[in-house]
N, C-alpha and C. Protein backbone atom coordinates (compact mmCIF):
# COMPACT_ATOMS: atom_id res chain seq x y z
N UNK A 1 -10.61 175.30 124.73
CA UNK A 1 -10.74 174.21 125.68
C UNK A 1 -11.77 173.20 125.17
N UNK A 2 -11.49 171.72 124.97
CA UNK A 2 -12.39 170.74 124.80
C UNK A 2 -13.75 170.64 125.78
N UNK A 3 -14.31 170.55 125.23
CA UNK A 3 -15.55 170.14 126.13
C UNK A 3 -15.61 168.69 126.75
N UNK A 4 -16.20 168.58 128.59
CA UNK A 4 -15.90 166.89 128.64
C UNK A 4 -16.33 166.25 128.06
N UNK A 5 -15.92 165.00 127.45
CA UNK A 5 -16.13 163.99 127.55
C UNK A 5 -17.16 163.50 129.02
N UNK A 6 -18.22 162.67 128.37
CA UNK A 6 -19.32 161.60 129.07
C UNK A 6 -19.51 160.63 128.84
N UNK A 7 -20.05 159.53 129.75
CA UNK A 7 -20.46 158.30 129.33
C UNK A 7 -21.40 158.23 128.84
N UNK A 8 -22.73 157.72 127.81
CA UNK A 8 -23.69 157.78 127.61
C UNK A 8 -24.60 156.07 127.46
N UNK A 9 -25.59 156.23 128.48
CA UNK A 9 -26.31 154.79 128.09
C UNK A 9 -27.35 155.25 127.60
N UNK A 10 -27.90 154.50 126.18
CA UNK A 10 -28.90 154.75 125.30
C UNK A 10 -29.59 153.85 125.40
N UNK A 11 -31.05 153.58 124.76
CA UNK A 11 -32.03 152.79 125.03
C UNK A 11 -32.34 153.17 123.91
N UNK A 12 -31.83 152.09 122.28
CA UNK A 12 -32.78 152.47 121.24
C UNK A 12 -34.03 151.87 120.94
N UNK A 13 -34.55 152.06 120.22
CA UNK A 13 -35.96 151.31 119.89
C UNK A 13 -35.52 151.34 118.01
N UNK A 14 -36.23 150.02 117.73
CA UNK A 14 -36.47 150.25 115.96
C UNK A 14 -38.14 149.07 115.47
N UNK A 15 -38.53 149.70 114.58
CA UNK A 15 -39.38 148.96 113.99
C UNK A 15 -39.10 148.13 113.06
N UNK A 16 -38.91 147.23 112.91
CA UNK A 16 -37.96 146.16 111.87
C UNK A 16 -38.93 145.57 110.51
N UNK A 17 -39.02 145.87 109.25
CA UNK A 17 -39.96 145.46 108.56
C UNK A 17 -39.78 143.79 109.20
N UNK A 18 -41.66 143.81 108.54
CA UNK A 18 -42.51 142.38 109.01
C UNK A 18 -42.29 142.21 110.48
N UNK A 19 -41.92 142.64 111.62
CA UNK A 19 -42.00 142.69 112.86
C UNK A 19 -43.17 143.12 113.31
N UNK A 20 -43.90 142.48 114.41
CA UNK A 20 -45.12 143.08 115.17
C UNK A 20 -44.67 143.89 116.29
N UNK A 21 -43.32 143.59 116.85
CA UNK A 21 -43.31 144.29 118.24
C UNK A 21 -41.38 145.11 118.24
N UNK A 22 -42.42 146.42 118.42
CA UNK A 22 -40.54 147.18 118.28
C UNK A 22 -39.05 146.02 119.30
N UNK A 23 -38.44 146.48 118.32
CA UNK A 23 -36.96 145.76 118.92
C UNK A 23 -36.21 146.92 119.83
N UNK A 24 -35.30 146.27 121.07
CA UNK A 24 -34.77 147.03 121.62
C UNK A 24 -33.53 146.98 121.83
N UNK A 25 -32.12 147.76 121.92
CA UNK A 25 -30.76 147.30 122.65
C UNK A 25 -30.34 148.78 123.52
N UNK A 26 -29.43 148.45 123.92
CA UNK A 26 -28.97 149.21 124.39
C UNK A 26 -27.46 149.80 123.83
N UNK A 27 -27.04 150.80 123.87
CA UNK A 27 -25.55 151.73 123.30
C UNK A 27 -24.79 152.13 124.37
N UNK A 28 -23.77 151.75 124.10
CA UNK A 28 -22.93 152.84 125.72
C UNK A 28 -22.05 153.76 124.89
N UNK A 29 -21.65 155.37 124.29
CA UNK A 29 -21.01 155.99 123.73
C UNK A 29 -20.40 156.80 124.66
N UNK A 30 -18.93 157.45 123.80
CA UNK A 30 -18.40 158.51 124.87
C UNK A 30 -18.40 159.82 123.72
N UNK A 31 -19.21 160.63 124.28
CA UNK A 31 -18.97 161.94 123.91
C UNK A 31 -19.45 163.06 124.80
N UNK A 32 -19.02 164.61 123.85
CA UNK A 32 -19.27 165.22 125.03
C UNK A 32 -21.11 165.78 125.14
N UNK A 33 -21.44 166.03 124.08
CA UNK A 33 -23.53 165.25 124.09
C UNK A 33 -24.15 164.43 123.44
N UNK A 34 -25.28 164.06 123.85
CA UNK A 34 -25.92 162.83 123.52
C UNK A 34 -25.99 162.73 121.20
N UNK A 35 -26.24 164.35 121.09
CA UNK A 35 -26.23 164.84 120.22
C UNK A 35 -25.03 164.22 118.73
N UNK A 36 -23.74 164.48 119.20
CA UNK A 36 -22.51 163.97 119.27
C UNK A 36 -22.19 162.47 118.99
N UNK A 37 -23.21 161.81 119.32
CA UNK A 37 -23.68 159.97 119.24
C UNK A 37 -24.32 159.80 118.38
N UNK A 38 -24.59 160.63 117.52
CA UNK A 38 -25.88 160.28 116.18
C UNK A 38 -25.76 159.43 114.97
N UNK A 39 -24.21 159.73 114.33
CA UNK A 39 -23.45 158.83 113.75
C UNK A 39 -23.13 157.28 114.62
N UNK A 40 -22.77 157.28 115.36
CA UNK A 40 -22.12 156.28 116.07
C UNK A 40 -23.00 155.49 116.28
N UNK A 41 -24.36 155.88 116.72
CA UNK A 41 -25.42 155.02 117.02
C UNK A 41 -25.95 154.90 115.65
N UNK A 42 -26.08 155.14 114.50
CA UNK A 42 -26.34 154.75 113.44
C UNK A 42 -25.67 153.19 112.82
N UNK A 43 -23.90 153.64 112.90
CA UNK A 43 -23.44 152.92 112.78
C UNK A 43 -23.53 151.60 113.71
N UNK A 44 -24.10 151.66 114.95
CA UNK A 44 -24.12 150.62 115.60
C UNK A 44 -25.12 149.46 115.05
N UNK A 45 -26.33 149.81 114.90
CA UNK A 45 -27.28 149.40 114.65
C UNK A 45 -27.88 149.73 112.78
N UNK A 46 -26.74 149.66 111.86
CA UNK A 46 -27.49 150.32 110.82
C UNK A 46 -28.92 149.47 110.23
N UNK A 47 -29.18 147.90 110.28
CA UNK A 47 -30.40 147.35 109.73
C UNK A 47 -31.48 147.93 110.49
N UNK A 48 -31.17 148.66 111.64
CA UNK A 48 -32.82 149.38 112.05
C UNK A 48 -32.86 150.62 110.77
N UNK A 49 -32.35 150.99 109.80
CA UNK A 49 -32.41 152.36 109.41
C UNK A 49 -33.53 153.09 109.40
N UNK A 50 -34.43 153.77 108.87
CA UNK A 50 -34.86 154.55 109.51
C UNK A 50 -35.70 155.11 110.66
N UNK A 51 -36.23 153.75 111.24
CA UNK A 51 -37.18 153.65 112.10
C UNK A 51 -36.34 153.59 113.41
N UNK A 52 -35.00 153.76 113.49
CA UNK A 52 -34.16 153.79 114.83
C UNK A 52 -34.37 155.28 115.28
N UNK A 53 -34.40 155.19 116.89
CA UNK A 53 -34.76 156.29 117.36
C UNK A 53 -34.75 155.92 118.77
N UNK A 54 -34.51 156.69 119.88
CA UNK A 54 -34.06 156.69 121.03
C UNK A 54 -35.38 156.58 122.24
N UNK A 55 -35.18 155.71 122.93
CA UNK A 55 -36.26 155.36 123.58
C UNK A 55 -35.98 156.38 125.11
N UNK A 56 -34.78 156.12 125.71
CA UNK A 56 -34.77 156.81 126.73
C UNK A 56 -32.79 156.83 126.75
N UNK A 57 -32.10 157.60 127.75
CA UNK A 57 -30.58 157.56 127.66
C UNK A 57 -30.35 158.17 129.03
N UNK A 58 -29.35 158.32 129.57
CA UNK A 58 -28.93 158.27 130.64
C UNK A 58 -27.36 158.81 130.23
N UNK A 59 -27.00 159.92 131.33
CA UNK A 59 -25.72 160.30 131.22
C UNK A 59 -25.22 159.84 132.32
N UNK A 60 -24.08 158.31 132.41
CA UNK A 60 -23.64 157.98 133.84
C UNK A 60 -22.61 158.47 134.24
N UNK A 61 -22.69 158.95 134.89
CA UNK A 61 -21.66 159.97 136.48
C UNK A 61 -21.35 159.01 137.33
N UNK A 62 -22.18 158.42 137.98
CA UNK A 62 -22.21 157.72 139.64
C UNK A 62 -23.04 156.29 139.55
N UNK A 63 -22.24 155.03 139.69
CA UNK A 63 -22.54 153.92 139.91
C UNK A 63 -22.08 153.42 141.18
N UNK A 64 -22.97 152.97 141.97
CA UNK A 64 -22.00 152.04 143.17
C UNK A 64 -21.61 152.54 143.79
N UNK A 65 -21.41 154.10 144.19
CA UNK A 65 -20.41 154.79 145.26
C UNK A 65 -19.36 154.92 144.39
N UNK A 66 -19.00 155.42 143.08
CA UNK A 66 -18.30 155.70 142.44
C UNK A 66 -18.42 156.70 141.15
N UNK A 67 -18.04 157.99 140.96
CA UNK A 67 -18.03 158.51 139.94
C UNK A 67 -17.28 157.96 138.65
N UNK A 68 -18.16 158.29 137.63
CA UNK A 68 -17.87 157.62 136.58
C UNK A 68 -17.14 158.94 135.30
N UNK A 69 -15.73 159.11 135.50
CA UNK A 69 -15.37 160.34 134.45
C UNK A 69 -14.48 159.71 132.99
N UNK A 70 -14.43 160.26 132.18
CA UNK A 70 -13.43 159.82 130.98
C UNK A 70 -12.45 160.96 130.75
N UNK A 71 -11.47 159.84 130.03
CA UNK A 71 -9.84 159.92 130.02
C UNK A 71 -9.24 159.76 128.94
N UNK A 72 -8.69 160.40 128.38
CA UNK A 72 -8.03 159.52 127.21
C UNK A 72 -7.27 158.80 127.99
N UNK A 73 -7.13 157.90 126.66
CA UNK A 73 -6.45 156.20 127.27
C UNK A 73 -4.79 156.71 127.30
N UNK A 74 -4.48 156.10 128.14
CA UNK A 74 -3.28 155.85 129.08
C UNK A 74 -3.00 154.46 129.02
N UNK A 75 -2.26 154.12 128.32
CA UNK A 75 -1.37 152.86 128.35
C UNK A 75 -0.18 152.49 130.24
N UNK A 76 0.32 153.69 130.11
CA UNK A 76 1.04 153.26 131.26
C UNK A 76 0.26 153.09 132.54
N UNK A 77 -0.71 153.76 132.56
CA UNK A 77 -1.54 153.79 133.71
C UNK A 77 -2.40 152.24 134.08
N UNK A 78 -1.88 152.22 135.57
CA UNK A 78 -2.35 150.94 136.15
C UNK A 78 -3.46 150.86 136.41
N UNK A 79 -4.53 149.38 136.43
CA UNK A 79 -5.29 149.42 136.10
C UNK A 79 -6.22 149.28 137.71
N UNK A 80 -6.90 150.38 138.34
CA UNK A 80 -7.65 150.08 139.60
C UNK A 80 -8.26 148.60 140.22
N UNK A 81 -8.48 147.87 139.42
CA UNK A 81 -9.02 146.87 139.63
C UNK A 81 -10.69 146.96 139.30
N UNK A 82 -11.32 147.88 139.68
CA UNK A 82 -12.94 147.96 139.82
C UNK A 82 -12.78 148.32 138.06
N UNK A 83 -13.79 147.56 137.63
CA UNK A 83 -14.73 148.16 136.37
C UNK A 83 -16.22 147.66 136.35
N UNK A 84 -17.06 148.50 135.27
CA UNK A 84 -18.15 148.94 135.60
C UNK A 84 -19.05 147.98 134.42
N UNK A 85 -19.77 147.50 134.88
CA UNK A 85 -20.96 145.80 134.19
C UNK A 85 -21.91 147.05 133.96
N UNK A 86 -22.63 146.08 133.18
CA UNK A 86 -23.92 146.14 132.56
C UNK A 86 -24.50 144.63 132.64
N UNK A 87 -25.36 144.60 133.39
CA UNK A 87 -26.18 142.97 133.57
C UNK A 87 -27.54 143.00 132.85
N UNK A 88 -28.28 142.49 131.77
CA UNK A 88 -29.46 142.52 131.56
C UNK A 88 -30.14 141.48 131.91
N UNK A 89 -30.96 141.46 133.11
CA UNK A 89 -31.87 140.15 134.00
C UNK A 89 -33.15 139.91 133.28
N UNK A 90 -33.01 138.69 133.05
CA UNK A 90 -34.97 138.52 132.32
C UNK A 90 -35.31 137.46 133.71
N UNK A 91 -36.98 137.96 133.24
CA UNK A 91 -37.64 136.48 134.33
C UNK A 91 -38.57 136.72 134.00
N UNK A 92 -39.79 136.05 134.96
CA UNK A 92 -41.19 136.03 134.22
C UNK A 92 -42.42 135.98 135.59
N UNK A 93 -43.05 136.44 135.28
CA UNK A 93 -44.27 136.64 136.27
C UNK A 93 -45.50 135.90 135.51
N UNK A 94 -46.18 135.27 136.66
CA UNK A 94 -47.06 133.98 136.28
C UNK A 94 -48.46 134.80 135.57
N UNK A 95 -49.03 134.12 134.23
CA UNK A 95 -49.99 135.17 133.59
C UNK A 95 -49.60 135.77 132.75
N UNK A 96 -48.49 135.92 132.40
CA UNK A 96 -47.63 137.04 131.83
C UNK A 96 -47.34 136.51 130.66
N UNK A 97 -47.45 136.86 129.69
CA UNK A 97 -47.08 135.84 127.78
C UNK A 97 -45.85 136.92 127.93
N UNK A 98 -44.81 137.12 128.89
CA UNK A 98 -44.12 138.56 127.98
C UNK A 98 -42.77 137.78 129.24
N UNK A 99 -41.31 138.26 128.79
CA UNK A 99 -40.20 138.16 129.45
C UNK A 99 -40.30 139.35 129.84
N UNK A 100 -39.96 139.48 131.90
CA UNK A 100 -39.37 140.73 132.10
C UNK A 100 -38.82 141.24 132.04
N UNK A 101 -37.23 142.55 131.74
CA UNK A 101 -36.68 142.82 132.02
C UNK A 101 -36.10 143.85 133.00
N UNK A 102 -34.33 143.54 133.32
CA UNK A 102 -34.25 144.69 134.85
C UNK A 102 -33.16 144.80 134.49
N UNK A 103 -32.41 146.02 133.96
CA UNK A 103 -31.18 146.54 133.49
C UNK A 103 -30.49 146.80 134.68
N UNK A 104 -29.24 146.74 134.88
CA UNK A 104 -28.40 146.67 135.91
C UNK A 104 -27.01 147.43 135.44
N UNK A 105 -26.38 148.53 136.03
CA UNK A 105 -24.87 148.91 135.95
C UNK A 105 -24.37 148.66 137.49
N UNK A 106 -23.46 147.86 137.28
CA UNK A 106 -22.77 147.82 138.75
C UNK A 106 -21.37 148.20 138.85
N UNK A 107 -20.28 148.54 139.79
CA UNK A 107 -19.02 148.35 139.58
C UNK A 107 -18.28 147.51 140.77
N UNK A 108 -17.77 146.61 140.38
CA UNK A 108 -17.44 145.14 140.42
C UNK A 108 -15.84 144.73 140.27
N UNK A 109 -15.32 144.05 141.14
CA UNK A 109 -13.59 143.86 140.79
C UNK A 109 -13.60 142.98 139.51
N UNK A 110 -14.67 141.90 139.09
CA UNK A 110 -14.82 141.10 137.92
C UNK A 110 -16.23 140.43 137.45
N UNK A 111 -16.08 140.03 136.91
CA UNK A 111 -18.18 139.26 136.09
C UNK A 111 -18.60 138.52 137.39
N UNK A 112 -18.10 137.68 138.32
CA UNK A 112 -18.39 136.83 139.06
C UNK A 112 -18.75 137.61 139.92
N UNK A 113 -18.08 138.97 140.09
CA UNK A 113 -19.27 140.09 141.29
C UNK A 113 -20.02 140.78 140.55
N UNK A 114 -20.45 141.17 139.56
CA UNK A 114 -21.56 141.48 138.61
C UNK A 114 -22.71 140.41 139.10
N UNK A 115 -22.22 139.48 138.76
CA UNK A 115 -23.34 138.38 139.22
C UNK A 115 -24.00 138.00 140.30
N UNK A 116 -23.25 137.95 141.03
CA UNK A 116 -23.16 138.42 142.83
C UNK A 116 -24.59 139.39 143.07
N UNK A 117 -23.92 140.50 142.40
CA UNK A 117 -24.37 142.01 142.85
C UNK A 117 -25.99 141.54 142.14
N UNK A 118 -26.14 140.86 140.66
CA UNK A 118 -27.41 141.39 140.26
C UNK A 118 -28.25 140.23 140.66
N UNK A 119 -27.74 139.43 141.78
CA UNK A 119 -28.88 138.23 142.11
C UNK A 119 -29.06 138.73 143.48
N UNK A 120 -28.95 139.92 143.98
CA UNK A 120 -29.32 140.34 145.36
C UNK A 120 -30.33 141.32 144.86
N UNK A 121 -30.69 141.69 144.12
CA UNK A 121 -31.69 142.62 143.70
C UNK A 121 -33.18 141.80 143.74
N UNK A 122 -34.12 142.85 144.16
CA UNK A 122 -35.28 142.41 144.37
C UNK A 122 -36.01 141.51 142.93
N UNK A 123 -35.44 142.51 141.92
CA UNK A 123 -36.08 141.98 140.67
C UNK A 123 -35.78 140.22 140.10
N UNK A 124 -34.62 139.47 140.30
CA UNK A 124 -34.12 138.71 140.44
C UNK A 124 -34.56 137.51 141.93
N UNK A 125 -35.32 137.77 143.34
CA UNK A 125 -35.47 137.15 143.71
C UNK A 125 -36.78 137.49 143.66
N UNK A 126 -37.59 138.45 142.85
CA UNK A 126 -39.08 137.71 142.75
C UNK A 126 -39.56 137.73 141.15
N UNK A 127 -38.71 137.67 140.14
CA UNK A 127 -39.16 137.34 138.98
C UNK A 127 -38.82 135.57 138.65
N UNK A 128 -39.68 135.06 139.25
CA UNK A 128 -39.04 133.35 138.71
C UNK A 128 -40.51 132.48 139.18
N UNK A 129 -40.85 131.62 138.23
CA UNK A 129 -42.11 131.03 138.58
C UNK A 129 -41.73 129.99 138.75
N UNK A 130 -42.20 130.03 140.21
CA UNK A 130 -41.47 128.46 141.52
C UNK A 130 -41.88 127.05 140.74
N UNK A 131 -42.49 126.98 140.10
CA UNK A 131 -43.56 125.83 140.05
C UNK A 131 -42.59 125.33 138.50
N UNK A 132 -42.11 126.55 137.43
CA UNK A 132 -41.85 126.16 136.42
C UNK A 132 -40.05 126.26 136.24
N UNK A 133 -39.35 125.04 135.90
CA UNK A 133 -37.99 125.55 136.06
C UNK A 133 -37.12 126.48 134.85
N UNK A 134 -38.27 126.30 133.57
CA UNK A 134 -37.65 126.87 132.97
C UNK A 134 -38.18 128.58 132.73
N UNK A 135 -38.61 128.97 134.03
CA UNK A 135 -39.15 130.22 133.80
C UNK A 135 -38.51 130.86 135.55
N UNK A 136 -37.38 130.80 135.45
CA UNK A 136 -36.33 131.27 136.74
C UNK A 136 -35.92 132.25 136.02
N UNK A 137 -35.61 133.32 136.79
CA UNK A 137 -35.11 134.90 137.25
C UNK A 137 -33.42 134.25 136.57
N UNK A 138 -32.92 134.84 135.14
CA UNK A 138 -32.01 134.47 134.45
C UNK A 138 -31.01 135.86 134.35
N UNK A 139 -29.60 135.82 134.14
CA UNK A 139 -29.23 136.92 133.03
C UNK A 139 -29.38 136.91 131.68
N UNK A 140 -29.71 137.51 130.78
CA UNK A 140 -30.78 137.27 129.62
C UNK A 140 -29.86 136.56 128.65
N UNK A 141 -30.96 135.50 128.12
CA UNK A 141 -30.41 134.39 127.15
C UNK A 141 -30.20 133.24 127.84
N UNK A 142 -29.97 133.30 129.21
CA UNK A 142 -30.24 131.73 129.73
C UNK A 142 -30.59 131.42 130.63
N UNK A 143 -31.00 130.06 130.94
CA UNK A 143 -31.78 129.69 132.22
C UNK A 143 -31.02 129.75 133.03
N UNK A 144 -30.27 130.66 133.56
CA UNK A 144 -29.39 130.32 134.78
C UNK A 144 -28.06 131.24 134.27
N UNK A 145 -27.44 131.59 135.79
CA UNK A 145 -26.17 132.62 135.48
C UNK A 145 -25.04 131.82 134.81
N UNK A 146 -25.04 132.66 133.75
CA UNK A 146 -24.02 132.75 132.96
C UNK A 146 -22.87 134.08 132.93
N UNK A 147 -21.90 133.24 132.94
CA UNK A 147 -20.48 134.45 133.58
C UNK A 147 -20.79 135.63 131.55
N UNK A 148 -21.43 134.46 130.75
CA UNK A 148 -20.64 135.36 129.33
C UNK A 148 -21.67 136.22 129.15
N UNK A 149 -22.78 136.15 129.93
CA UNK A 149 -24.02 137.29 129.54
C UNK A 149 -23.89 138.72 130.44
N UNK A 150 -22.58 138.63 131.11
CA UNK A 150 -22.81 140.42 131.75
C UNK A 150 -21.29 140.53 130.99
N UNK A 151 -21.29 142.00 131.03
CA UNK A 151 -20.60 142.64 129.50
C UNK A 151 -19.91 144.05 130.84
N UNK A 152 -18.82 144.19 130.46
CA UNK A 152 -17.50 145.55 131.12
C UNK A 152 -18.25 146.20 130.04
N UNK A 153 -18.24 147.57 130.31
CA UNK A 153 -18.91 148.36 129.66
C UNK A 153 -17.65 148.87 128.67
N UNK A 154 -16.40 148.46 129.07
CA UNK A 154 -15.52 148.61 127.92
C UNK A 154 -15.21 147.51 126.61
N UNK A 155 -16.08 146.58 126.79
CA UNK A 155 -16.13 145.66 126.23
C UNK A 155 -16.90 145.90 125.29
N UNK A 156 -17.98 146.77 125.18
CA UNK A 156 -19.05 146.83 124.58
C UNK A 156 -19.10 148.11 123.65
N UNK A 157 -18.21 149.16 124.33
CA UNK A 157 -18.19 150.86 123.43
C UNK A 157 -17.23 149.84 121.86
N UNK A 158 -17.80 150.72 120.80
CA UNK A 158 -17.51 150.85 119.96
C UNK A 158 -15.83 150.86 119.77
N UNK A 159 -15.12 150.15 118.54
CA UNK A 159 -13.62 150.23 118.49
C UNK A 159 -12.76 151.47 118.45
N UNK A 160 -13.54 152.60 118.16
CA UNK A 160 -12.99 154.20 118.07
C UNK A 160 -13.02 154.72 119.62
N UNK A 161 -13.95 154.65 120.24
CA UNK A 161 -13.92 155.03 121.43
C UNK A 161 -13.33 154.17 122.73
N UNK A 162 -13.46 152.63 122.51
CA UNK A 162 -12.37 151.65 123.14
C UNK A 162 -11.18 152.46 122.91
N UNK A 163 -10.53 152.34 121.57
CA UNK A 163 -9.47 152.69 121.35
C UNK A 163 -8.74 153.74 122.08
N UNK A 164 -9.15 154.88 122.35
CA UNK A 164 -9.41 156.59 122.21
C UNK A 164 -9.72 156.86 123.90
N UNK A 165 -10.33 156.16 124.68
CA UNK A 165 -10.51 156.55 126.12
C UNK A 165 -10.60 155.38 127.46
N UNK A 166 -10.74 155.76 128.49
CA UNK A 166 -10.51 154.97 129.69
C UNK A 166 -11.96 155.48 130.43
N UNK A 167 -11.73 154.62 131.09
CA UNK A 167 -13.30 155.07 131.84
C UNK A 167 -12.82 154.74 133.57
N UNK A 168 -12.77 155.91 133.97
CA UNK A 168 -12.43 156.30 135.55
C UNK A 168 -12.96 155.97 136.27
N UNK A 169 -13.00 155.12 137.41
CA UNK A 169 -14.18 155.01 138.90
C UNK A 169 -13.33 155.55 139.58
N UNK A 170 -13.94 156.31 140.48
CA UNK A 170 -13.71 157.56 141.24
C UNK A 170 -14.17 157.11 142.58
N UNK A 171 -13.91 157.02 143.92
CA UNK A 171 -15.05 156.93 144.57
C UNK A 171 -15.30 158.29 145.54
N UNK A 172 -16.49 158.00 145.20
CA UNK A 172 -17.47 159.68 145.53
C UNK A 172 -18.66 159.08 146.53
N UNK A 173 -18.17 159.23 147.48
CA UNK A 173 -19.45 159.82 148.35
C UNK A 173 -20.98 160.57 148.08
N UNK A 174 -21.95 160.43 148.77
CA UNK A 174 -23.44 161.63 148.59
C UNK A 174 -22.92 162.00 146.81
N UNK A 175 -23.05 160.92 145.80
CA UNK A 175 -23.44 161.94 144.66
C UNK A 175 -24.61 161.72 144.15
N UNK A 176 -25.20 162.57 143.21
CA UNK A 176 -26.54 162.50 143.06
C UNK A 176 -26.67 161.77 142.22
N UNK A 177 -28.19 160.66 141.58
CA UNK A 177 -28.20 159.54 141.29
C UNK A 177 -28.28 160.42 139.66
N UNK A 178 -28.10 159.25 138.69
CA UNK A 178 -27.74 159.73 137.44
C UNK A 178 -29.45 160.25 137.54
N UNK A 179 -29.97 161.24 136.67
CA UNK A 179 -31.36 161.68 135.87
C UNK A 179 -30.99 161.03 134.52
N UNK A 180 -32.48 159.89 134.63
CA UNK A 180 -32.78 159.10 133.25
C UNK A 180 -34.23 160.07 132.51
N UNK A 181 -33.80 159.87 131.13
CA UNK A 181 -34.39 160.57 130.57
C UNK A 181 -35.65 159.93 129.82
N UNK A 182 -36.74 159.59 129.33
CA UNK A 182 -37.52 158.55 128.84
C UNK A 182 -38.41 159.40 127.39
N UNK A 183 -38.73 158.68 126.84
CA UNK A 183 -39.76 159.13 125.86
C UNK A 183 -38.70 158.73 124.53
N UNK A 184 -39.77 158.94 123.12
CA UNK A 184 -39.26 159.06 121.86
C UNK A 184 -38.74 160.07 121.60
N UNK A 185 -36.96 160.11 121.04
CA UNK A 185 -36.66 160.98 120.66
C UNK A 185 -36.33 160.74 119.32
N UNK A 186 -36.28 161.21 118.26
CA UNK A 186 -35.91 161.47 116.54
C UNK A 186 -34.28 161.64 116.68
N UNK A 187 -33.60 160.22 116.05
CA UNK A 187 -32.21 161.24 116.18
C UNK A 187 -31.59 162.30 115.26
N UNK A 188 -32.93 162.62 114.24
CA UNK A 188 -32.13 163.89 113.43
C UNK A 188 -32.93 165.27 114.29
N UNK A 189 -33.62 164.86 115.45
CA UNK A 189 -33.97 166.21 116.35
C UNK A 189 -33.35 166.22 117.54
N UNK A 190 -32.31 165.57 117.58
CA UNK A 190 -31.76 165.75 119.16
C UNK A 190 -30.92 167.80 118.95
């Protein structure tokens, strides 16, 4: 019997020669452990080489009142309508030499409710300095919502695993919130 299949959100970190301040992105992989992603996240990011290494990751189950399971892909199968964003919000707090950020997964009938969804969040109506216009509560990369800066999380997995699976919303009642995991991990010690 195969083992499941999971969604996985990663949080890498790399030290980039001549850089002062580590770089960050994020990975969304499907396998069945984080372990399992070691190649893949290599390949994602290979100019971090060896200084790439995992800042924190998250196995998502439950977004929104919806379980999150994988499938191999199904062509005939119709498509629910709901899929599942990733929004990354910057803004700025007065004093601050630094952009904030507030990572967001929502599930959404399209980008225009992604957007919706991540300008009702607290982080978004108090990261914006009233006084300055170009320092407003943004989705990251511009002063102001932009439909092309939130990303379907199928948009974003890798062409082997696009290819290869579907990603299910379920809706589930009382489930328990994903456990995020934090710290440096080595990815030849996972």
């Amino acid at each position: 019997m195969n083992p499941e299949l999971k969604l996985f959100m990663v949080l890498l970190g790399s030290k980039a020669p001549d850089r002062v301040v580590e770089q960050h992105d994020y990975f969304f992989g499907i396998a069945a452990s984080l372990k399992d992603l070691v190649n893949q996240i290599r390949n994602f990011w290979p100019e971090a080489g060896n200084s790439l290494h995992i800042d924190g990751w998250r196995e998502v189950t439950w977004v929104d009142g919806y379980a999150v399971k994988i499938s191999p892909k199904d062509s005939s199968r119709k498509n629910s309508g709901k899929r599942l964003f990733f929004v990354n919000l910057g803004g700025y707090q007065s004093g601050k030499l630094e952009e904030q950020h507030y990572i967001l997964l929502t599930v959404q009938d399209d980008r225009k409710g992604a957007i919706k969804s991540s300008t009702m969040t607290s982080f978004f109506k108090n990261s914006s300095i009233a006084k300055i216009k170009s320092a407003s509560a943004h989705i990251d990369e511009k002063y102001g919502i932009d439909v092309d800066d939130v990303y379907r999380i199928d948009d974003v997995l890798l062409p082997e695993a696009k290819n290869l699976y579907d990603i299910d919303l379920i809706p589930a009642i009382n489930a328990k919130e994903d456990e995020i995991h934090l710290g440096y991990f080595k990815l030849d010690s996972l």
